[in-house]
N, C-alpha and C. Protein backbone atom coordinates (compact mmCIF):
# COMPACT_ATOMS: atom_id res chain seq x y z
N UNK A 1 -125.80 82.81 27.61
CA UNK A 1 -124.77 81.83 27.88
C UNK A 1 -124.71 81.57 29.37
N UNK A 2 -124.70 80.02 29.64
CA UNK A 2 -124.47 80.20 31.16
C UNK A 2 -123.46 79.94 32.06
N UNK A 3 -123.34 80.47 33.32
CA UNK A 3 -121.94 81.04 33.58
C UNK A 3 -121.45 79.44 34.42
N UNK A 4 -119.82 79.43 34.18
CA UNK A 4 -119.27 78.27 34.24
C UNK A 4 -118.94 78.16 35.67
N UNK A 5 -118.57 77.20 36.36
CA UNK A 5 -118.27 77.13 37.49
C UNK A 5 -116.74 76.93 38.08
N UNK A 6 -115.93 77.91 38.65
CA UNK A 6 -114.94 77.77 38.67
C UNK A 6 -114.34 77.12 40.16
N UNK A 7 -113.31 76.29 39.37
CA UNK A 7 -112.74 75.25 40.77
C UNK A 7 -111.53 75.75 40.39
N UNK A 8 -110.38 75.62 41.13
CA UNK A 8 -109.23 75.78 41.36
C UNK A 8 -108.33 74.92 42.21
N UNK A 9 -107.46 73.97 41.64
CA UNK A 9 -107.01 73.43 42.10
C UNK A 9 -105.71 73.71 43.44
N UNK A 10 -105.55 72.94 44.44
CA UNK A 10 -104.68 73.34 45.36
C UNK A 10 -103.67 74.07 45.18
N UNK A 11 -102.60 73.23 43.98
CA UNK A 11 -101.60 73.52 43.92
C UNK A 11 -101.38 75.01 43.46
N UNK A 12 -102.70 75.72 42.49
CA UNK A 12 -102.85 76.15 41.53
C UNK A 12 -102.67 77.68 42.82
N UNK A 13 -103.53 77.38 44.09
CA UNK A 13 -104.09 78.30 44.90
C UNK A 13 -102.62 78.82 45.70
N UNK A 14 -101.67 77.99 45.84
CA UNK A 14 -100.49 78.00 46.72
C UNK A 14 -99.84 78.66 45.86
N UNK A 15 -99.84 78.87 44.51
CA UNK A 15 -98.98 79.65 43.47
C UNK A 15 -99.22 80.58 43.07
N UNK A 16 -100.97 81.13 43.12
CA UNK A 16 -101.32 82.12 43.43
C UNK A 16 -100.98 83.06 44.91
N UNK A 17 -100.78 82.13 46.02
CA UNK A 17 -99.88 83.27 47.06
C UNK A 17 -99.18 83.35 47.41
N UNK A 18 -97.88 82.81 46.07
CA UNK A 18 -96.39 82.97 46.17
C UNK A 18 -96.15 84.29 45.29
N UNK A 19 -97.30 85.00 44.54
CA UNK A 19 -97.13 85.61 43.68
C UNK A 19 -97.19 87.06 44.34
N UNK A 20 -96.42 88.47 43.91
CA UNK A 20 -96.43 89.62 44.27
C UNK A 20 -98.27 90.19 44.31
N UNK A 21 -98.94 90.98 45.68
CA UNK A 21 -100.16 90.80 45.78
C UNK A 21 -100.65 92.00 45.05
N UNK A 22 -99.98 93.30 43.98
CA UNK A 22 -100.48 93.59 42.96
C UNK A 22 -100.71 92.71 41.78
N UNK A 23 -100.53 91.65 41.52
CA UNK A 23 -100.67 91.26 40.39
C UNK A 23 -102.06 90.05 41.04
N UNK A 24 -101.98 89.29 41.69
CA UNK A 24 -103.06 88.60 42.69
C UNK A 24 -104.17 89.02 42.13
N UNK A 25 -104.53 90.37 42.48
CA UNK A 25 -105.82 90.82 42.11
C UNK A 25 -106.51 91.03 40.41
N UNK A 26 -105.57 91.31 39.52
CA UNK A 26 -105.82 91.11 38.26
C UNK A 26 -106.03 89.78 37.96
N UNK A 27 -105.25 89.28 38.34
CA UNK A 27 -105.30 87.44 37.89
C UNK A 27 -106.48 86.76 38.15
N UNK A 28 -106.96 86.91 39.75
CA UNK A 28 -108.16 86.86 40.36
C UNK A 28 -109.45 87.53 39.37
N UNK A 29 -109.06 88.64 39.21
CA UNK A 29 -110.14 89.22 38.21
C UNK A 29 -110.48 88.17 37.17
N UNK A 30 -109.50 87.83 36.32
CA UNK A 30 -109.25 87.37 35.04
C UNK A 30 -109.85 86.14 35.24
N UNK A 31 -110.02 85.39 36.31
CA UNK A 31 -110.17 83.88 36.57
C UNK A 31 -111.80 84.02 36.61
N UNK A 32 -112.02 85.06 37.01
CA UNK A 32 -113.68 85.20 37.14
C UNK A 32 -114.28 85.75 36.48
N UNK A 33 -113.35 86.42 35.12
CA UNK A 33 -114.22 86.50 33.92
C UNK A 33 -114.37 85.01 33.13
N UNK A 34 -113.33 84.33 33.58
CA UNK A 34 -113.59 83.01 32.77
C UNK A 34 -114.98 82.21 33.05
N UNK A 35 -115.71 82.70 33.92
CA UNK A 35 -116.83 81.87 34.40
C UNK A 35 -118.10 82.30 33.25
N UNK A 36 -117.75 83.61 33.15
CA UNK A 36 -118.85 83.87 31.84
C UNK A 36 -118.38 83.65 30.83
N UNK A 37 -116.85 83.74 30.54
CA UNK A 37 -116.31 83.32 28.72
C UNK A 37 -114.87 82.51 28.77
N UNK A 38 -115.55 81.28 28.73
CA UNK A 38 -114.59 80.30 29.05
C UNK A 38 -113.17 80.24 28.48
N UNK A 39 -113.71 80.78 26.90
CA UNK A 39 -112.23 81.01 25.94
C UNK A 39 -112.42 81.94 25.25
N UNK A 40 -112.04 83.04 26.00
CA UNK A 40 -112.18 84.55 25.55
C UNK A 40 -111.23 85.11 23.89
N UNK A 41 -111.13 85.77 24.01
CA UNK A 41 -110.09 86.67 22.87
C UNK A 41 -108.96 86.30 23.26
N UNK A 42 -107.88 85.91 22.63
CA UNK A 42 -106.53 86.06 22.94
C UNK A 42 -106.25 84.98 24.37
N UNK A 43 -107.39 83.58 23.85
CA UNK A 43 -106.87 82.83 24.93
C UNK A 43 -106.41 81.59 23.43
N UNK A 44 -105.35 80.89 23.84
CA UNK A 44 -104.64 79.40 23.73
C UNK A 44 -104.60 78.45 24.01
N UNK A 45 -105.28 77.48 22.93
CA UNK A 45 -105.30 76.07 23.35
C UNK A 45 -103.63 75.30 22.89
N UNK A 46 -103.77 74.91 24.39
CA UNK A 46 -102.02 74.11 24.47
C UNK A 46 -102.58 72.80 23.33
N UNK A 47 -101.02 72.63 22.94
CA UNK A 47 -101.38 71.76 21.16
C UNK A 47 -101.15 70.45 22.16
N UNK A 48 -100.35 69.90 22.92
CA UNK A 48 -100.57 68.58 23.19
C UNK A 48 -101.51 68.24 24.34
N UNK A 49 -102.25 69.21 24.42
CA UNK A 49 -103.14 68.72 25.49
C UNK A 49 -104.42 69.36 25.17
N UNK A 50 -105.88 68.80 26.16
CA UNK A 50 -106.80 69.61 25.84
C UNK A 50 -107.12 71.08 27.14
N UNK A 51 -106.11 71.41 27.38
CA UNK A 51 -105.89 72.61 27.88
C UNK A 51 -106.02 74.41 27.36
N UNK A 52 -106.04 74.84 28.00
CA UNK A 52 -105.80 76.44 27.38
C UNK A 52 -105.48 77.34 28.18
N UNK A 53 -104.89 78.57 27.80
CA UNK A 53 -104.36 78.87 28.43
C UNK A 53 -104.35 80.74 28.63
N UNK A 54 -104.38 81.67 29.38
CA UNK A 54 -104.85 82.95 29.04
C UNK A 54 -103.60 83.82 29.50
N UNK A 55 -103.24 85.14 29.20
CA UNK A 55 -102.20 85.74 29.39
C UNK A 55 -103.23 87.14 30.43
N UNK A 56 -101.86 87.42 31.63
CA UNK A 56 -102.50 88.27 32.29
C UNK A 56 -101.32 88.86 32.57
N UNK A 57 -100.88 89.92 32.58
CA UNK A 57 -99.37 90.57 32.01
C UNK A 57 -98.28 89.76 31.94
N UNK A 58 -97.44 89.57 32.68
CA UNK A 58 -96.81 89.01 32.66
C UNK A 58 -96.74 87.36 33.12
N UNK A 59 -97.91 86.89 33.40
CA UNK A 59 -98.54 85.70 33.82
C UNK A 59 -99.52 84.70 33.30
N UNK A 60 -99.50 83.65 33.28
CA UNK A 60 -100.65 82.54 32.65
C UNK A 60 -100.68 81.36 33.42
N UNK A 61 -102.49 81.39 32.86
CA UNK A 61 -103.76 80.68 34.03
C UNK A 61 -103.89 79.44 32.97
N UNK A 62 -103.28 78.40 33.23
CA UNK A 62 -103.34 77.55 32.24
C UNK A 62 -104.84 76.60 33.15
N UNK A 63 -105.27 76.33 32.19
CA UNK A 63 -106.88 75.83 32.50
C UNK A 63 -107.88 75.08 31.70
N UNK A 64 -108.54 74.08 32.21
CA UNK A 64 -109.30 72.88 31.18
C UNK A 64 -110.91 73.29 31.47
N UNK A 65 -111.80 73.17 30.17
CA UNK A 65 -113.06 73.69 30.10
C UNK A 65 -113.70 72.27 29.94
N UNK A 66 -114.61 72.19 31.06
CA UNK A 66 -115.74 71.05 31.18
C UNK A 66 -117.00 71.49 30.39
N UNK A 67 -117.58 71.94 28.95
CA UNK A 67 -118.89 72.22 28.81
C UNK A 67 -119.87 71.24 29.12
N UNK A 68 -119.64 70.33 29.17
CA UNK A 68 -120.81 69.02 29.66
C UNK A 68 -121.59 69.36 31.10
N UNK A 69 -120.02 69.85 31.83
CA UNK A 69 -120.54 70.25 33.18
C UNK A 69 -120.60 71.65 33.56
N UNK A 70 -120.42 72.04 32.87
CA UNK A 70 -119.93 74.03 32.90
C UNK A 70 -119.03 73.65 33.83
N UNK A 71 -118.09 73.57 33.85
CA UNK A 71 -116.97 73.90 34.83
C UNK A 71 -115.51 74.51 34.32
N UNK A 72 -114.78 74.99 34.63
CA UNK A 72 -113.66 75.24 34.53
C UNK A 72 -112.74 75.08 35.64
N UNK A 73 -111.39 74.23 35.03
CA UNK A 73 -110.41 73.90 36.33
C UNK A 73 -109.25 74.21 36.14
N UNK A 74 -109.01 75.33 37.08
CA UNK A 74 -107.55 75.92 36.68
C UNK A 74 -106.34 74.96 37.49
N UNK A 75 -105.75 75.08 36.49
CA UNK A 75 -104.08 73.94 36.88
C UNK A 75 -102.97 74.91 37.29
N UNK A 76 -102.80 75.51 36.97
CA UNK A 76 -101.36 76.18 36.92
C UNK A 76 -101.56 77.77 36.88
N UNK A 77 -100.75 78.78 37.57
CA UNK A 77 -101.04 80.15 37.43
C UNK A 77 -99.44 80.60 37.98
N UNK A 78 -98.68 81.05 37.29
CA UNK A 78 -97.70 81.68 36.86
C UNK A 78 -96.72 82.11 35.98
N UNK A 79 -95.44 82.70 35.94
CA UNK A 79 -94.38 83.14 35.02
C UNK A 79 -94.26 82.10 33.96
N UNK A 80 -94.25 82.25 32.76
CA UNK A 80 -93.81 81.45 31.37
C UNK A 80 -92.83 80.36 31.56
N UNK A 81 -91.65 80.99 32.23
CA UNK A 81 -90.42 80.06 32.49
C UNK A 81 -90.62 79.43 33.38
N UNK A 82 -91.69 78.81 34.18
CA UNK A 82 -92.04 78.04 35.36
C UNK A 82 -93.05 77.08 34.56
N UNK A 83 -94.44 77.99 34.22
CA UNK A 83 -95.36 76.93 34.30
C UNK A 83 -95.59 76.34 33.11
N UNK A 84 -94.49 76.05 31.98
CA UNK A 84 -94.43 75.14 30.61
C UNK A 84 -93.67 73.79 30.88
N UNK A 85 -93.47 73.95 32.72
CA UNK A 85 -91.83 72.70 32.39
C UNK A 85 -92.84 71.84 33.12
């Protein structure tokens, strides 16, 4: 399988370093397993969109899969009660 290319959007990056910097590094992890398995175990495709979305303890990397282009583009990365509204 070949490995996807991950972009990250601005906004996505500024919310990643509003976030406490133990959790940073798991999330970070998690974003760069997505490059080899785009929609792993226990990831969610959002129903009104073509989005998905992955849980990392208490946090989610909501994110759209390009296979045409291998890419992956993460939108959003935080707390439940923030990043659904």
């Amino acid at each position: 399988m070949a490995n996807y290319k991950i972009v990250i959007k601005l906004s996505a990056v500024r919310e990643l370093k509003e976030l406490p910097k133990k959790d940073v590094k798991r999330i970070t992890t998690k974003i760069a397993k997505l490059a080899k398995d785009p929609r792993p175990h226990g990831c969610e495709k959002l129903s009104a969109q073509e989005k998905y979305r992955v849980r990392q303890g208490n946090y989610r990397i909501v994110y759209l899969v390009e296979d045409d282009d291998l890419i992956v583009q993460i939108f959003k990365i935080g707390h439940p009660r923030d990043i659904y509204r």
